[in-house]
N, C-alpha and C. Protein backbone atom coordinates (compact mmCIF):
# COMPACT_ATOMS: atom_id res chain seq x y z
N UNK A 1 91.43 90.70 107.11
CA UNK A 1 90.26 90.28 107.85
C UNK A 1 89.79 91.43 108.73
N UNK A 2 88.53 91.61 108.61
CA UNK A 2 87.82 92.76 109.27
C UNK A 2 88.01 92.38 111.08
N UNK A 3 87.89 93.09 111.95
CA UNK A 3 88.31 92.90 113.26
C UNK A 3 86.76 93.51 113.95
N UNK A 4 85.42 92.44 113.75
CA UNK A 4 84.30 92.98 114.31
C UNK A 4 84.39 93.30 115.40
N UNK A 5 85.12 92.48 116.43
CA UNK A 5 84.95 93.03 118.02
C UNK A 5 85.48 94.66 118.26
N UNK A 6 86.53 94.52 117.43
CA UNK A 6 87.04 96.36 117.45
C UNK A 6 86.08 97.54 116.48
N UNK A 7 85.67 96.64 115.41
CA UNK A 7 85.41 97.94 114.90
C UNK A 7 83.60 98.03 115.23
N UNK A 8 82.74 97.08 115.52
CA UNK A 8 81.22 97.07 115.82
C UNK A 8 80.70 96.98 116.79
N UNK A 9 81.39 95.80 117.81
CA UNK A 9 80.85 95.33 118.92
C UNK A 9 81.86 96.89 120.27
N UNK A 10 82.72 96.77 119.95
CA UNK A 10 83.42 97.85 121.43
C UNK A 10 82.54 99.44 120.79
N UNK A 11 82.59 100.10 119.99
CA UNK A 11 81.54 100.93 119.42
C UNK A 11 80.46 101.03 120.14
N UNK A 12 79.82 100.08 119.85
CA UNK A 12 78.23 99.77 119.95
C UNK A 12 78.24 99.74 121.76
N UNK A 13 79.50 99.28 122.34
CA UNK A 13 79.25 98.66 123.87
C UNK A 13 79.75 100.17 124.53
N UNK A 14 80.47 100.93 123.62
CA UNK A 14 80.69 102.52 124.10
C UNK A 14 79.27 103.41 124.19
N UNK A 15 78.98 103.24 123.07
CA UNK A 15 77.49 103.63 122.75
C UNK A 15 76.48 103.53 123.78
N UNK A 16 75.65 102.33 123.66
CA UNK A 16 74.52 101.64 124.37
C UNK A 16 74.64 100.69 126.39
N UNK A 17 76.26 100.70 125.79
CA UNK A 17 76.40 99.69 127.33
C UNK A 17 76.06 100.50 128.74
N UNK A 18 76.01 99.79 129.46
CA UNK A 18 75.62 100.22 130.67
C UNK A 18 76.50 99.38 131.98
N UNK A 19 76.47 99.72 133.32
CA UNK A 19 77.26 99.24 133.80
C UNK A 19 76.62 97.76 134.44
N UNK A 20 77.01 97.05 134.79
CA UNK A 20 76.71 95.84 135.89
C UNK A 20 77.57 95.11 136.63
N UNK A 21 76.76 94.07 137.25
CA UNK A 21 77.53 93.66 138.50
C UNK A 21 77.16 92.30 137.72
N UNK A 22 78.39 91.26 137.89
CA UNK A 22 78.32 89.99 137.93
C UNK A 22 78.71 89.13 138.53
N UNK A 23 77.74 88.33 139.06
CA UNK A 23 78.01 87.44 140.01
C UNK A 23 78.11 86.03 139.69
N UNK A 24 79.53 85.30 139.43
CA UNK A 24 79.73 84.32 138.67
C UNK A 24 79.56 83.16 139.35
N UNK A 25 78.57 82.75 139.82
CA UNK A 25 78.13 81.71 140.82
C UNK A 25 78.26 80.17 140.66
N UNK A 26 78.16 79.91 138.78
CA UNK A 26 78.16 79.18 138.30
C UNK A 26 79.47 78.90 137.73
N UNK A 27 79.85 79.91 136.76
CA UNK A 27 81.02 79.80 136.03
C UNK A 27 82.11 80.22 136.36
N UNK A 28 82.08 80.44 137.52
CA UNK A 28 83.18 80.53 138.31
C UNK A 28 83.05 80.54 140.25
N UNK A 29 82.64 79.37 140.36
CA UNK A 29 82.24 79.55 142.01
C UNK A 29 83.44 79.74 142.91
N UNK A 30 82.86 80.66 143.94
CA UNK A 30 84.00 81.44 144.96
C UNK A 30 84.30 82.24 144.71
N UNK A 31 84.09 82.87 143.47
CA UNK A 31 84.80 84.34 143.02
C UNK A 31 83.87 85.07 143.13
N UNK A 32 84.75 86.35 143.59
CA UNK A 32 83.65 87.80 144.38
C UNK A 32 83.09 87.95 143.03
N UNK A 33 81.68 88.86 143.06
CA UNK A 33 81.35 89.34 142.18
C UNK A 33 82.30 90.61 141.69
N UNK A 34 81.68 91.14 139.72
CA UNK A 34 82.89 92.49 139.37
C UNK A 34 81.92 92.87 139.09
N UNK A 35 82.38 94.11 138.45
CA UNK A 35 81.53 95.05 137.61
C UNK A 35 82.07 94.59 136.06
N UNK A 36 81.27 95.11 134.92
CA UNK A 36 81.15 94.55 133.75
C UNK A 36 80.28 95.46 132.83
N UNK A 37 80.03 95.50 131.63
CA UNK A 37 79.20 96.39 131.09
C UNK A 37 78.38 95.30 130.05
N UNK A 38 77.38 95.92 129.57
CA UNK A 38 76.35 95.21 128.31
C UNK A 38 75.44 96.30 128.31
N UNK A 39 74.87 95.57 126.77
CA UNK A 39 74.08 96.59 126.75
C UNK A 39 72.08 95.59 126.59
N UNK A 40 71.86 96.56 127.59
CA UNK A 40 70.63 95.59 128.53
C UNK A 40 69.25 96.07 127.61
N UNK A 41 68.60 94.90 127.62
CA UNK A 41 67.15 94.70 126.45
C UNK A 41 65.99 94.30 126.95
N UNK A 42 65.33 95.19 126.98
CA UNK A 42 63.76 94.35 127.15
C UNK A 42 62.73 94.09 126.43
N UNK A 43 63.35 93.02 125.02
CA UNK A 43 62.54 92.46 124.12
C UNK A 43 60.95 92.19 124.62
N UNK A 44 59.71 92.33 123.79
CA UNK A 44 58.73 91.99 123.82
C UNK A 44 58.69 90.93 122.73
N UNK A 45 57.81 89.81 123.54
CA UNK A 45 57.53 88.83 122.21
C UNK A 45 56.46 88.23 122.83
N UNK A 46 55.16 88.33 121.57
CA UNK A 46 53.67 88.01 121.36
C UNK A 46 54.01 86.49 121.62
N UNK A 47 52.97 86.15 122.39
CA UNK A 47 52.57 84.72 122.28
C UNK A 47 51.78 83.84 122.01
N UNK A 48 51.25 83.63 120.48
CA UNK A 48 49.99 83.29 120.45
C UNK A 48 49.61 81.83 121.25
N UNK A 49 48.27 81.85 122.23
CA UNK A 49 48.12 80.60 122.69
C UNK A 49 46.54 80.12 122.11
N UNK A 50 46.06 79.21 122.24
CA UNK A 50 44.73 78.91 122.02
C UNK A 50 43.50 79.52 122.27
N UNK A 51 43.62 79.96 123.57
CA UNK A 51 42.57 80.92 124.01
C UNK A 51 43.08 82.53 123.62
N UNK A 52 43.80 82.84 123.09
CA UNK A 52 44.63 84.76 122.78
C UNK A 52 45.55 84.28 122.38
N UNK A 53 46.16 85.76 123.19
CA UNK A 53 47.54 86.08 123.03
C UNK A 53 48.05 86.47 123.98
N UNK A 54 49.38 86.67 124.20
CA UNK A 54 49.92 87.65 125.39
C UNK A 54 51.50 87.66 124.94
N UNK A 55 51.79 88.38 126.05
CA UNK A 55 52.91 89.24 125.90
C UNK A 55 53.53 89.00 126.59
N UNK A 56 55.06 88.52 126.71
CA UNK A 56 55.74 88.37 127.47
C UNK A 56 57.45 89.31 127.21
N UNK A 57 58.37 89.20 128.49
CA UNK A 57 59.46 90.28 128.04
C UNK A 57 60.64 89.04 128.49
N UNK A 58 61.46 89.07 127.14
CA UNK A 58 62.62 88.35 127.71
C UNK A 58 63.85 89.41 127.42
N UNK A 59 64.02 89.48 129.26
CA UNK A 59 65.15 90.66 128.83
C UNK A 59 66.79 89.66 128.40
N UNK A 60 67.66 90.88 127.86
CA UNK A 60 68.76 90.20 127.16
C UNK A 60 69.69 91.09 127.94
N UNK A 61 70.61 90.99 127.83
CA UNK A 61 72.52 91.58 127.86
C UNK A 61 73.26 91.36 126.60
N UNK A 62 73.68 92.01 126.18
CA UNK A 62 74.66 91.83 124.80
C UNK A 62 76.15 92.05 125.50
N UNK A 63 76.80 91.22 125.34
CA UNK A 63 78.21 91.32 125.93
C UNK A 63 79.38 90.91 124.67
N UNK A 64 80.82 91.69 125.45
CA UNK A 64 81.67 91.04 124.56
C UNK A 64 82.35 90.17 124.75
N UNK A 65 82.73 89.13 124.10
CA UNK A 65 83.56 87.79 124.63
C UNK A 65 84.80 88.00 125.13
N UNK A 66 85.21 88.97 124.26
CA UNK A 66 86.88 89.51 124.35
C UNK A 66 86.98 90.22 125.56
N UNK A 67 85.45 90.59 126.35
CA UNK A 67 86.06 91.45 128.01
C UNK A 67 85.95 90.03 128.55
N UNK A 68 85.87 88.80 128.92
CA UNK A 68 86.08 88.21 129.81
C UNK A 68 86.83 86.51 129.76
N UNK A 69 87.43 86.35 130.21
CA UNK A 69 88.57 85.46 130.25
C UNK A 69 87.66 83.79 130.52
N UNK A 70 86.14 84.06 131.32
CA UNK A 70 85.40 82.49 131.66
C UNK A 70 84.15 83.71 130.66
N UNK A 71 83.12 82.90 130.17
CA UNK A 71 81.75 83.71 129.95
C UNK A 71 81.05 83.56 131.00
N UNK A 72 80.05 84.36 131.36
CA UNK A 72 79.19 84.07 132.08
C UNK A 72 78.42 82.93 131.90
N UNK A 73 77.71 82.02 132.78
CA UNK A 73 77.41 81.31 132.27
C UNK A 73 75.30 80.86 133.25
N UNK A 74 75.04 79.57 132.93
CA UNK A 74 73.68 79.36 132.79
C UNK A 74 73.70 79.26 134.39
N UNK A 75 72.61 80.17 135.23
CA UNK A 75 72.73 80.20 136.43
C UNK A 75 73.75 81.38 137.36
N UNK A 76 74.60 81.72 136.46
CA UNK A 76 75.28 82.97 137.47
C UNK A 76 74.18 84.00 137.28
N UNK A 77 74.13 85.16 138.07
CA UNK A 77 73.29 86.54 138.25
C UNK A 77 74.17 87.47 137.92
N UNK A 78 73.20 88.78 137.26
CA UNK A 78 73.20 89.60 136.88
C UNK A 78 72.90 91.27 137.62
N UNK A 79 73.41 91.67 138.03
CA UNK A 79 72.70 93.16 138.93
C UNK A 79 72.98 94.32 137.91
N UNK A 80 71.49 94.31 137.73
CA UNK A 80 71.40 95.79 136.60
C UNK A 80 70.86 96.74 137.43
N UNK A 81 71.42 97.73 138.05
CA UNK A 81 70.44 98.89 138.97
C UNK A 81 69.61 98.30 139.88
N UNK A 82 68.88 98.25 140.18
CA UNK A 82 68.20 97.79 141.94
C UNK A 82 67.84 96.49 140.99
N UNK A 83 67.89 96.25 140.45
CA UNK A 83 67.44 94.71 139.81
C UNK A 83 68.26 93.71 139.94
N UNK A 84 67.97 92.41 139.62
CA UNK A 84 68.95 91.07 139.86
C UNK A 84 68.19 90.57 138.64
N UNK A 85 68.96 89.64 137.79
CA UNK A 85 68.43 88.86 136.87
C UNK A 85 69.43 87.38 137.01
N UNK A 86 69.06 85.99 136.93
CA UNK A 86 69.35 85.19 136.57
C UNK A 86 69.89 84.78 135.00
N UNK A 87 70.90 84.23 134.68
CA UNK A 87 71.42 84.12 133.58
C UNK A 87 70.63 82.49 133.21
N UNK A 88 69.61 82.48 132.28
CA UNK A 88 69.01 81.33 131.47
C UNK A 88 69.10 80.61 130.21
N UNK A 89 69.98 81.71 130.10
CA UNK A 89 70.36 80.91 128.16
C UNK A 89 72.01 81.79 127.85
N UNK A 90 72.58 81.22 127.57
CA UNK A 90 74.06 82.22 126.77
C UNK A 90 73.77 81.44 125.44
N UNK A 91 74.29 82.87 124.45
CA UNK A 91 73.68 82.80 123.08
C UNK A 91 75.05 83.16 122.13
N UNK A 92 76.29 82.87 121.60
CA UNK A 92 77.05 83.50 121.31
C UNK A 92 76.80 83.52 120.08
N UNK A 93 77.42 84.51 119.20
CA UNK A 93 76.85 84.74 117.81
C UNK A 93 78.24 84.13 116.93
N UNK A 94 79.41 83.68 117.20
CA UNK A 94 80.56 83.39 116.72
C UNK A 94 81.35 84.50 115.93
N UNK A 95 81.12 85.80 116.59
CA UNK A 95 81.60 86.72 115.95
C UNK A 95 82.00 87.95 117.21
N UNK A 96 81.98 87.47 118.30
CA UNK A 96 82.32 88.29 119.28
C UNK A 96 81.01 88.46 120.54
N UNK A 97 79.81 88.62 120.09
CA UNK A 97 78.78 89.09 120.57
C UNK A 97 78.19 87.67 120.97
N UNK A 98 78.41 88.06 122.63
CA UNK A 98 77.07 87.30 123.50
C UNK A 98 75.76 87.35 124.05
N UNK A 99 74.89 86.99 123.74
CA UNK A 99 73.63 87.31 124.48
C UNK A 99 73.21 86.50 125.64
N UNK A 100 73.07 87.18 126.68
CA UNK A 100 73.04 86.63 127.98
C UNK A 100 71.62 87.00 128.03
N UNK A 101 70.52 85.33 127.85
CA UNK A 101 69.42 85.52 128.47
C UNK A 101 68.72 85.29 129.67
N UNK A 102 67.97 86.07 130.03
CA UNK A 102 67.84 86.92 131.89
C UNK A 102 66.41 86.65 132.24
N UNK A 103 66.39 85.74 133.36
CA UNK A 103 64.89 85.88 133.89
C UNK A 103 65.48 87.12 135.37
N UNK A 104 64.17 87.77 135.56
CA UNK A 104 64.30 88.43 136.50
C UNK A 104 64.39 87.48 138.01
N UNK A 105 64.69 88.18 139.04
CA UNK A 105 64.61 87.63 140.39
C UNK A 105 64.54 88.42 141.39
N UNK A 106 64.38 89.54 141.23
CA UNK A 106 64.57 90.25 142.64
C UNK A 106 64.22 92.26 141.81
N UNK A 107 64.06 92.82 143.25
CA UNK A 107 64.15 94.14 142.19
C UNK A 107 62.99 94.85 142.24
């Protein structure tokens, strides 16, 4: 059996990741915030509405399951560089890879 978290996802999180701060507010209340890594996205996606279109950005985090013992979860924060993001959606792919989706809040 192939071992994706070792051979694609830690790669890819050497590669692209970046550092952050997590503040587990939700999924783990009382505990200090850590540092943590992902690798951070600022998807564009068209929106067609009745009157146009527009554009909106839902940024992401790609994380690995195997760095953390609770996941982050819906409502803990995120500190990417002078930024803060709220955690709004966790997305796991059943193969190692989480996507932590992020409204902004601060920044």
């Amino acid at each position: 059996m192939i071992d994706f978290d070792a051979m694609v996802l830690g790669p890819a999180q050497l590669a692209f990741g970046r550092p952050v701060t997590i503040l587990p507010l939700a999924s783990q209340p009382g505990v200090a915030s850590f540092p943590a890594g992902g690798d951070f996205r600022r998807p564009h996606t068209e929106v067609q509405l009745a009157d146009g279109e527009f554009t909106t950005v839902s940024p992401t985090l790609g994380i690995r399951a195997s760095e953390y013992p609770i996941l982050p979860a819906i409502d803990d924060k995120i500190v990417i560089g002078a930024e803060t993001f709220l955690v709004v959606d966790v997305r796991p792919d059943g193969e190692g890879d989480v996507k932590l989706v992020l409204r902004k809040v601060s920044g």
